[in-house]
PDB file of N, CA and C in Angstrom:
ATOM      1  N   UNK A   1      43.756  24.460  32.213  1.00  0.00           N
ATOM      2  CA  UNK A   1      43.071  23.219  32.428  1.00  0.00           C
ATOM      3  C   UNK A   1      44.012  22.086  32.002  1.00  0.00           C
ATOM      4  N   UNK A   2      44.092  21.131  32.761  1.00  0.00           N
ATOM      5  CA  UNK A   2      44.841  19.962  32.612  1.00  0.00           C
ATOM      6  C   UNK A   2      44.254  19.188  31.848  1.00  0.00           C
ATOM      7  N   UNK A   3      44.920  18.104  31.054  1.00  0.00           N
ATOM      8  CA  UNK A   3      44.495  17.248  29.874  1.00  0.00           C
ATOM      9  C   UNK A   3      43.969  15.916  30.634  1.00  0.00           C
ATOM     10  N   UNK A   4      43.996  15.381  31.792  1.00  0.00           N
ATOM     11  CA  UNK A   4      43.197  14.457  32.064  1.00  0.00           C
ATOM     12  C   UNK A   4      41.965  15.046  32.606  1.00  0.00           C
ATOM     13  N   UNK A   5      41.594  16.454  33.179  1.00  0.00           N
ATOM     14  CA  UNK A   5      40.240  16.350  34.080  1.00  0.00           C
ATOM     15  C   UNK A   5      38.985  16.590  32.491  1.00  0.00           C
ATOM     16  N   UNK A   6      38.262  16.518  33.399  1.00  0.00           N
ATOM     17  CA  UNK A   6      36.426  16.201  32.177  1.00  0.00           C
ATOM     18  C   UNK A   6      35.708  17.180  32.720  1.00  0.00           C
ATOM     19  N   UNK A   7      35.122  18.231  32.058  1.00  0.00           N
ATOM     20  CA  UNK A   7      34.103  18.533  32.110  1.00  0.00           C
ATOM     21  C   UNK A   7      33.161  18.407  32.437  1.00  0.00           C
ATOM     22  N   UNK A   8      32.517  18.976  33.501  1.00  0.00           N
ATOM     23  CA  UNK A   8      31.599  18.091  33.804  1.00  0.00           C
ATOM     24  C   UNK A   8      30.249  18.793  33.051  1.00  0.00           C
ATOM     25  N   UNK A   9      30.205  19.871  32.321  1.00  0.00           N
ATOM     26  CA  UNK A   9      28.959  20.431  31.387  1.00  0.00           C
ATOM     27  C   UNK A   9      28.665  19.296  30.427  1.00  0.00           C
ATOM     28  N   UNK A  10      28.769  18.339  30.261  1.00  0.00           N
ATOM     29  CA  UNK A  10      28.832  17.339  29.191  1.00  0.00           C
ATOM     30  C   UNK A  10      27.355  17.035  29.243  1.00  0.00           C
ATOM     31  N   UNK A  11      26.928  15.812  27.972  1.00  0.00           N
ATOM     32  CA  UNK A  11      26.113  15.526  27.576  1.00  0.00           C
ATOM     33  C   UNK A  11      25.987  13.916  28.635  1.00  0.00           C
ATOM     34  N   UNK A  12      25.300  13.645  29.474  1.00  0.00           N
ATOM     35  CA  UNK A  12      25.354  12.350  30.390  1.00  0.00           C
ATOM     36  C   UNK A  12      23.934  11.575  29.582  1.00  0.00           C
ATOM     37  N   UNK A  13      23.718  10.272  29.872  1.00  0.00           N
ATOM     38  CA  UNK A  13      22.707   9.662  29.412  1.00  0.00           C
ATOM     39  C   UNK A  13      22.296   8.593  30.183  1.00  0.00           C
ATOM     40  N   UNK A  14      21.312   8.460  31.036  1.00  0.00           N
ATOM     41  CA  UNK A  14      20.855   7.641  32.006  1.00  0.00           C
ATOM     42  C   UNK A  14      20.307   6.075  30.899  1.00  0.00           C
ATOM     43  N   UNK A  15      21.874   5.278  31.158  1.00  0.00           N
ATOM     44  CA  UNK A  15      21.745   3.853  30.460  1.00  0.00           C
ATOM     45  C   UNK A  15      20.757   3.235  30.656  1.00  0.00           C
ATOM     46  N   UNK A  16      20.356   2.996  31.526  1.00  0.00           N
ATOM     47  CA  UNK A  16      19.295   2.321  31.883  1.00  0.00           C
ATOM     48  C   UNK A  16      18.177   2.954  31.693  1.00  0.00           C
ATOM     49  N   UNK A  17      17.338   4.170  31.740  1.00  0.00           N
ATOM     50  CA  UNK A  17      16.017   4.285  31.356  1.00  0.00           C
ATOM     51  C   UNK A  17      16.113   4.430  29.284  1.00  0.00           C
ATOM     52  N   UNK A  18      17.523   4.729  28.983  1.00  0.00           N
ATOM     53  CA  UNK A  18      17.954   4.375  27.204  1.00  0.00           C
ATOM     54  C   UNK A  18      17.060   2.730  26.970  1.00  0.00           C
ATOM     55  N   UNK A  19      17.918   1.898  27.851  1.00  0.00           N
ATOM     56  CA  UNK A  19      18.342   0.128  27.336  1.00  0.00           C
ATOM     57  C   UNK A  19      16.334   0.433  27.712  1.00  0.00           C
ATOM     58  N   UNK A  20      15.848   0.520  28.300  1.00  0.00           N
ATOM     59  CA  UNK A  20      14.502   0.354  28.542  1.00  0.00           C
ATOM     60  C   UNK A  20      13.905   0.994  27.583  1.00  0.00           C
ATOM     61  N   UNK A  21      13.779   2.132  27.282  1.00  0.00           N
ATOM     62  CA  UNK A  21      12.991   2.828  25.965  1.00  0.00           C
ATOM     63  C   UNK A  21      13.379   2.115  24.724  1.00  0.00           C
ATOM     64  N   UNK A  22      14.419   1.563  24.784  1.00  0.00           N
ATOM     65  CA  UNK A  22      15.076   0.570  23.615  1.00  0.00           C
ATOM     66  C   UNK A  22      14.149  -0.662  23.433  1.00  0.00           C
ATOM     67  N   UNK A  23      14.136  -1.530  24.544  1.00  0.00           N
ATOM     68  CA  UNK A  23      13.361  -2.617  24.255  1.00  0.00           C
ATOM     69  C   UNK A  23      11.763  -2.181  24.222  1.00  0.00           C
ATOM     70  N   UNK A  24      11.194  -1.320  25.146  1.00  0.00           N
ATOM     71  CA  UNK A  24       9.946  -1.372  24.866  1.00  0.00           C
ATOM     72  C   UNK A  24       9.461  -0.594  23.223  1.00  0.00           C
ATOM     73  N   UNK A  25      10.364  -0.204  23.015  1.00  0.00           N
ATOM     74  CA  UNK A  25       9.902   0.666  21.532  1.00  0.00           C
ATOM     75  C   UNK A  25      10.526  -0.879  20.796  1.00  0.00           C
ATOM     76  N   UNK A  26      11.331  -1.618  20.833  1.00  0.00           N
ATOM     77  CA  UNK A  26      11.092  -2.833  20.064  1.00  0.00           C
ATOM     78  C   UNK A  26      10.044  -4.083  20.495  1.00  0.00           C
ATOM     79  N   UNK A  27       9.642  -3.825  21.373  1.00  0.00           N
ATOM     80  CA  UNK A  27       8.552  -4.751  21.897  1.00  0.00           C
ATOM     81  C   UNK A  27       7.024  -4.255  21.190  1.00  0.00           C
ATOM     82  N   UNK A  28       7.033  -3.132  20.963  1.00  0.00           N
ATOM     83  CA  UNK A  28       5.997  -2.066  20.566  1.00  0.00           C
ATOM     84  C   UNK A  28       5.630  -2.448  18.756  1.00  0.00           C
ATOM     85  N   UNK A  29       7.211  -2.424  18.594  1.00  0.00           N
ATOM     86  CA  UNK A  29       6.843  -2.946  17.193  1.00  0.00           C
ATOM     87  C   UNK A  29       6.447  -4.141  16.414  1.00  0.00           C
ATOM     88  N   UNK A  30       7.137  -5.263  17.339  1.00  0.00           N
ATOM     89  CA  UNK A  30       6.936  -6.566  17.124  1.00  0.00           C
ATOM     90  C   UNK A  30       5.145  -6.515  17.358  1.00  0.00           C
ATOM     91  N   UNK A  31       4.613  -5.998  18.165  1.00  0.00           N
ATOM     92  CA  UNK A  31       3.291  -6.065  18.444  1.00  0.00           C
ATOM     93  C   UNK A  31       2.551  -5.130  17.220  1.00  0.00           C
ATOM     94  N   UNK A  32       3.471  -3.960  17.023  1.00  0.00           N
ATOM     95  CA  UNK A  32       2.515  -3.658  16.097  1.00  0.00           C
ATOM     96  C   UNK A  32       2.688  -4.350  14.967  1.00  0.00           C
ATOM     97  N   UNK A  33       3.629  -4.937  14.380  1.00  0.00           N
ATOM     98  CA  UNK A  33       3.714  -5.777  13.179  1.00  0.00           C
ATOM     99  C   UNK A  33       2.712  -7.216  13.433  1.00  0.00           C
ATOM    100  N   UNK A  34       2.717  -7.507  14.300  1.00  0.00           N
ATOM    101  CA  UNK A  34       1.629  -8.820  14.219  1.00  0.00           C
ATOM    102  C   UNK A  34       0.297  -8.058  14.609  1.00  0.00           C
ATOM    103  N   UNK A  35      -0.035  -7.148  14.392  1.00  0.00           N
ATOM    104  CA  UNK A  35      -1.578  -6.260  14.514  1.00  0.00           C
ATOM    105  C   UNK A  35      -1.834  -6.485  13.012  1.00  0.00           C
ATOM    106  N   UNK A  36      -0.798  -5.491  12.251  1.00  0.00           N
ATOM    107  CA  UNK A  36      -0.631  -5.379  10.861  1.00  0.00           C
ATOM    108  C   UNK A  36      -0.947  -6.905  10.540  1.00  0.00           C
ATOM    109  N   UNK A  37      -0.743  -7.322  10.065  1.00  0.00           N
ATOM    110  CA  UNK A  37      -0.733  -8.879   9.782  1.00  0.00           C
ATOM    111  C   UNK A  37      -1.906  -9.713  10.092  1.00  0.00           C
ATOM    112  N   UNK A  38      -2.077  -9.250  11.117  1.00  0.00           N
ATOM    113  CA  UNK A  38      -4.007 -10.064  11.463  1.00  0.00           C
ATOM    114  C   UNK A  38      -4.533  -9.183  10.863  1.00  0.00           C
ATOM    115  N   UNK A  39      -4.434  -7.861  10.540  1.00  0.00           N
ATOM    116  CA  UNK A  39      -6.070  -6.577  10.078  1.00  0.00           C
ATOM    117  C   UNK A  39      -5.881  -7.324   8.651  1.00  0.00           C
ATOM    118  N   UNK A  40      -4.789  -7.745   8.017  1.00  0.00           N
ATOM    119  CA  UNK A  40      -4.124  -7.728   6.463  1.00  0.00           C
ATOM    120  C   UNK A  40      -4.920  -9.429   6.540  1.00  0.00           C
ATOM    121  N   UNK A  41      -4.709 -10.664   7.182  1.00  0.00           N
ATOM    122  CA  UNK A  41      -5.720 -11.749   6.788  1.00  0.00           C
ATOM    123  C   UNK A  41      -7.191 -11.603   7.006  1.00  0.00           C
ATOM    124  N   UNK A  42      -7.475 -10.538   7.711  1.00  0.00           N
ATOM    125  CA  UNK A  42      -8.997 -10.305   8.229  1.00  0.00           C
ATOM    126  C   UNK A  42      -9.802  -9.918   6.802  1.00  0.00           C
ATOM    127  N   UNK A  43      -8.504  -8.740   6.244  1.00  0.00           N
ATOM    128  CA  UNK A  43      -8.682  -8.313   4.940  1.00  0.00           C
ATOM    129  C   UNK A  43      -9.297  -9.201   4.024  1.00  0.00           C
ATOM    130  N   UNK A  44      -8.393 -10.056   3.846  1.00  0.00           N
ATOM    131  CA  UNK A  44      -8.085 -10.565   2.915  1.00  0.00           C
ATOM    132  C   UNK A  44      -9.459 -11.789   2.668  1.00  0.00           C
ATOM    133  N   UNK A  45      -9.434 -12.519   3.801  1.00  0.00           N
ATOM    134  CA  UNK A  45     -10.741 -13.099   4.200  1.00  0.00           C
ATOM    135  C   UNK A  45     -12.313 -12.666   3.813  1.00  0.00           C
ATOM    136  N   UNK A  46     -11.885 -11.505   3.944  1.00  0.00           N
ATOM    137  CA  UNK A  46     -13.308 -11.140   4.065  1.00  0.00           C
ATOM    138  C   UNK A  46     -13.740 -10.263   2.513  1.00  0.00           C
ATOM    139  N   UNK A  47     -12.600  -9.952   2.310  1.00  0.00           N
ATOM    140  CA  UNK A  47     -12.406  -9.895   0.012  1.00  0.00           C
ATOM    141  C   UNK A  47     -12.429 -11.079  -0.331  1.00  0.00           C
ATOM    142  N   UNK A  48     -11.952 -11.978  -0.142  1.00  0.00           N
ATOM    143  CA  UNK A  48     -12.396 -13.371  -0.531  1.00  0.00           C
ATOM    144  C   UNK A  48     -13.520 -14.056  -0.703  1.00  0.00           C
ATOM    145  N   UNK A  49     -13.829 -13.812   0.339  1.00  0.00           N
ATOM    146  CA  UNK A  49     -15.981 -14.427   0.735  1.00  0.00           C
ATOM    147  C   UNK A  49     -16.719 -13.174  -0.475  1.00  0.00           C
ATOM    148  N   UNK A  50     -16.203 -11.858  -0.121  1.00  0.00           N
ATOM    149  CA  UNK A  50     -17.167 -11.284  -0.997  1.00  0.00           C
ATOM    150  C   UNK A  50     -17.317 -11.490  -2.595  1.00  0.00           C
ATOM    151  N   UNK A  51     -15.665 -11.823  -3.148  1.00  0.00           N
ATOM    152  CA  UNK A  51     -15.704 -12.076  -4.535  1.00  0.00           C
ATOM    153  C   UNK A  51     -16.471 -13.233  -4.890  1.00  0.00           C
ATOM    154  N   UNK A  52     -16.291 -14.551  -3.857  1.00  0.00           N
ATOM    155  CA  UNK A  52     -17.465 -15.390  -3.890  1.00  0.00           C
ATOM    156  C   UNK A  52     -18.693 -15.409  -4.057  1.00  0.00           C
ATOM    157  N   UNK A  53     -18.689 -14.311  -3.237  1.00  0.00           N
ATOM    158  CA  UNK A  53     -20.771 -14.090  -3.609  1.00  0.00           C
ATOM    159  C   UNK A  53     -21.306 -13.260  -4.217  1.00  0.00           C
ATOM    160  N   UNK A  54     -20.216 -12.994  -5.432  1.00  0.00           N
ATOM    161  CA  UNK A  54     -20.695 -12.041  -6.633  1.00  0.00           C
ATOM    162  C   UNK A  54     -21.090 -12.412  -7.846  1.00  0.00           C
ATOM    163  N   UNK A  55     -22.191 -12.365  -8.325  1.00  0.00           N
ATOM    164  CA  UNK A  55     -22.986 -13.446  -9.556  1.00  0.00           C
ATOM    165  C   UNK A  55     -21.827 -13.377 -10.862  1.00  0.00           C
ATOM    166  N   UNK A  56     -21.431 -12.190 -11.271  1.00  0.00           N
ATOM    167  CA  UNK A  56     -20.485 -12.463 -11.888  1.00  0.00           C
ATOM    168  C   UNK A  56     -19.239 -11.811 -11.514  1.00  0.00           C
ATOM    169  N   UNK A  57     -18.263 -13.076 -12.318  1.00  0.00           N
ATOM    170  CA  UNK A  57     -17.039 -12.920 -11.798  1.00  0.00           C
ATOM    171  C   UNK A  57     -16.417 -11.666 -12.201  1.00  0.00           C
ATOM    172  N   UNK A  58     -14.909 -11.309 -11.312  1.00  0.00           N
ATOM    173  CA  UNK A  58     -14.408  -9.619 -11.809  1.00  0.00           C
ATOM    174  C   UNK A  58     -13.805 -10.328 -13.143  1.00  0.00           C
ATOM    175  N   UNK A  59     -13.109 -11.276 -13.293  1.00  0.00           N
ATOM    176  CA  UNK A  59     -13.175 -11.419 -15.027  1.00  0.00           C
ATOM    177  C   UNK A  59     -13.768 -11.327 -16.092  1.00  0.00           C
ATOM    178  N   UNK A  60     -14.981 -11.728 -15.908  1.00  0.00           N
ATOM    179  CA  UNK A  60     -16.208 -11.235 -17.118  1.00  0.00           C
ATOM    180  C   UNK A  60     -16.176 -10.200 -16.948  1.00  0.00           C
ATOM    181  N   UNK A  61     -16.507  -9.235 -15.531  1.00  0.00           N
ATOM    182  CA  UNK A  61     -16.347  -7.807 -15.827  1.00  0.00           C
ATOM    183  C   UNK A  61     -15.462  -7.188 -16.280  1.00  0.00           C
ATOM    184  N   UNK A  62     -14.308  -7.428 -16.540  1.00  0.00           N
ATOM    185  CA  UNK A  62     -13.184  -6.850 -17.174  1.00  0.00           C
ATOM    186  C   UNK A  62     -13.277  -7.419 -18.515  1.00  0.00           C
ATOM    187  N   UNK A  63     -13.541  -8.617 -18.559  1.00  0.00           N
ATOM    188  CA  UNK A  63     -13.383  -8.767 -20.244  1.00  0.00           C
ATOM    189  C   UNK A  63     -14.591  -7.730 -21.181  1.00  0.00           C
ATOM    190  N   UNK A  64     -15.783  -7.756 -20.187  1.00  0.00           N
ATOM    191  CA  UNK A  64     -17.092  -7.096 -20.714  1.00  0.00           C
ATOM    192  C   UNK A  64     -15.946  -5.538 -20.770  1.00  0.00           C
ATOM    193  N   UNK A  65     -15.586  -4.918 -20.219  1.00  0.00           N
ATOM    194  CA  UNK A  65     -15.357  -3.774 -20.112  1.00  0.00           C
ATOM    195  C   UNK A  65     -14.182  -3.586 -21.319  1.00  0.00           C
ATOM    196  N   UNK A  66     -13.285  -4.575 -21.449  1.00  0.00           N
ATOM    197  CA  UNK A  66     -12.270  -4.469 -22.439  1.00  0.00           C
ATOM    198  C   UNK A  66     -13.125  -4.643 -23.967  1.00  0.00           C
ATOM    199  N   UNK A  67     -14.052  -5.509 -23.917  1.00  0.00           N
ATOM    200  CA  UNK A  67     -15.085  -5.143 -25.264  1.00  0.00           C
ATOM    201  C   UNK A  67     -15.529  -4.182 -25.749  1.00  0.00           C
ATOM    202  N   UNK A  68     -16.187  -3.233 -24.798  1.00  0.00           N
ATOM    203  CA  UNK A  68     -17.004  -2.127 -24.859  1.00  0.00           C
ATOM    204  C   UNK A  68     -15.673  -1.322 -25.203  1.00  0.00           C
ATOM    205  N   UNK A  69     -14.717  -0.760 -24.248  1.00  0.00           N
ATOM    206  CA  UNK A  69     -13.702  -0.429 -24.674  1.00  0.00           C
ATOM    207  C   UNK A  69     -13.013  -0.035 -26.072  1.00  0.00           C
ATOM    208  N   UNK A  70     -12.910  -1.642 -26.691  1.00  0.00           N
ATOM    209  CA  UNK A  70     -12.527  -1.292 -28.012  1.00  0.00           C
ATOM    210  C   UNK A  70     -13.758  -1.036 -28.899  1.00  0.00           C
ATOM    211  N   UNK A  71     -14.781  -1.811 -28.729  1.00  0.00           N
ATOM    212  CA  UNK A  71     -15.986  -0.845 -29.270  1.00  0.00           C
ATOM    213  C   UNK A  71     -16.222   0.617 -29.712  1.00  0.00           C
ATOM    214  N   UNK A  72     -16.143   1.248 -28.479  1.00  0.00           N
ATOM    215  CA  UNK A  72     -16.183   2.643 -28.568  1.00  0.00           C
ATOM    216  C   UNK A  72     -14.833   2.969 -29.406  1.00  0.00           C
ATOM    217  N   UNK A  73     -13.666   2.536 -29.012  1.00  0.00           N
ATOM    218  CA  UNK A  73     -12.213   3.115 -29.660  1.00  0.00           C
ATOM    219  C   UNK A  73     -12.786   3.098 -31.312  1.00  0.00           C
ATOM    220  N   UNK A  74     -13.383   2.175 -31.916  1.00  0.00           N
ATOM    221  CA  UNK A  74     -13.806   1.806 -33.229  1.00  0.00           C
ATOM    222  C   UNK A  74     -14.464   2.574 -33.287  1.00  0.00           C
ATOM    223  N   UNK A  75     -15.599   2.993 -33.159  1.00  0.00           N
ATOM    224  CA  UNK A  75     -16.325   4.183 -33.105  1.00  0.00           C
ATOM    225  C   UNK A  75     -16.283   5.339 -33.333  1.00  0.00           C
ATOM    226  N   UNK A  76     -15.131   5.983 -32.168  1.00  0.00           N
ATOM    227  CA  UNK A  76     -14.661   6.960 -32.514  1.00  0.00           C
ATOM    228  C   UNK A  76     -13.426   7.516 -33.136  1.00  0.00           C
ATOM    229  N   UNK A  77     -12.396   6.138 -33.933  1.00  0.00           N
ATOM    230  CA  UNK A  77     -11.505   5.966 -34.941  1.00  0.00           C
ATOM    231  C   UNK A  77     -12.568   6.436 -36.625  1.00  0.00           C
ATOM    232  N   UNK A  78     -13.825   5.357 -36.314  1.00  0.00           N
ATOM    233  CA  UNK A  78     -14.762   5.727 -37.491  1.00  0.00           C
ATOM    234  C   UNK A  78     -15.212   7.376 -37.609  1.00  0.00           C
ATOM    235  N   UNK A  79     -15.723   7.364 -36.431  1.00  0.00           N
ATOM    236  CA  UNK A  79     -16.378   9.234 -36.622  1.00  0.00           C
ATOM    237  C   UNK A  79     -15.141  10.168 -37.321  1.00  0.00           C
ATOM    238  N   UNK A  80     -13.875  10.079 -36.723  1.00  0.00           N
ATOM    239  CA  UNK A  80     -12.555  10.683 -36.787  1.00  0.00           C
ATOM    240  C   UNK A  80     -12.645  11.008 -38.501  1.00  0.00           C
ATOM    241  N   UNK A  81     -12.682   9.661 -38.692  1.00  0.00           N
ATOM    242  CA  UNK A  81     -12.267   9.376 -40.222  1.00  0.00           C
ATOM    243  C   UNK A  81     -13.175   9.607 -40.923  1.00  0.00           C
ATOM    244  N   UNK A  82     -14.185   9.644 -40.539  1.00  0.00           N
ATOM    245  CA  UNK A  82     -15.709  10.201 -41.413  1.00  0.00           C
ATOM    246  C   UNK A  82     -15.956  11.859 -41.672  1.00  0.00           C
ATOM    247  N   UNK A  83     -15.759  12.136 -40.248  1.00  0.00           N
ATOM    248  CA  UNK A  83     -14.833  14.068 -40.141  1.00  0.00           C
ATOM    249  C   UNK A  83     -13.981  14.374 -40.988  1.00  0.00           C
ATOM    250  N   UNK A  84     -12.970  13.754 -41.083  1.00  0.00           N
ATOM    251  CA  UNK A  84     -12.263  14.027 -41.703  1.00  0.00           C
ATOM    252  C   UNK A  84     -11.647  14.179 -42.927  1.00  0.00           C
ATOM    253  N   UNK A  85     -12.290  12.509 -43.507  1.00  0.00           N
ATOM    254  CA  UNK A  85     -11.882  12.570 -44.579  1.00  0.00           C
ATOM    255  C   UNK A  85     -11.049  11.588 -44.876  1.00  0.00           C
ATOM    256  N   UNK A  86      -9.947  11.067 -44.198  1.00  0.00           N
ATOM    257  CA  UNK A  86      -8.828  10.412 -43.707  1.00  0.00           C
ATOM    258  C   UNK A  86      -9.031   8.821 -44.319  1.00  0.00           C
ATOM    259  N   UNK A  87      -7.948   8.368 -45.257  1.00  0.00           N
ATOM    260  CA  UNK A  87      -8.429   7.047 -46.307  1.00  0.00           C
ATOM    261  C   UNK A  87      -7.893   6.269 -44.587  1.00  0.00           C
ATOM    262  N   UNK A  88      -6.800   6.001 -43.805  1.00  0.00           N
ATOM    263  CA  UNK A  88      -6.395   5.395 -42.984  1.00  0.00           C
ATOM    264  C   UNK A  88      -6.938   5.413 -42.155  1.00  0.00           C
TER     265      UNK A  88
END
């Protein structure tokens, strides 16, 4: 076999239906990224209105919950130490 002829068993690739699967799979995404993005303010909107119309706020509920919290921790630091014996 001579050093200029080619093979023709080779791997060929039809450029043009490539350059086309190329743009529509980037056209695909741009669309799906602005899908993403409207479901994500729809989200967001509509967690918004609801935290609004909740009698109390998620801050009191967390502070209420961080009370109780150490409450109980005291509690059962006391029982520990009452079991036990333990001056600390």
């Amino acid at each position: 076999m001579a050093i200029n002829e080619r093979s023709s068993g080779g791997f060929q690739v039809n450029r043009s239906l490539l350059v086309g699967g190329a743009v529509l799979t980037g056209i695909g995404a741009v669309l799906g990224a602005a899908g993403a993005a409207m479901v994500c303010a729809a989200l967001a909107t509509a967690g918004r209105s609801w935290v609004r119309s909740l009698e109390t706020a998620p801050a009191a509920f967390a502070q209420r919950a961080l009370r109780e919290a150490k409450v109980a921790s005291a509690a059962g630091w006391e029982a520990w130490r009452a079991e036990h014996g333990s001056p600390n």
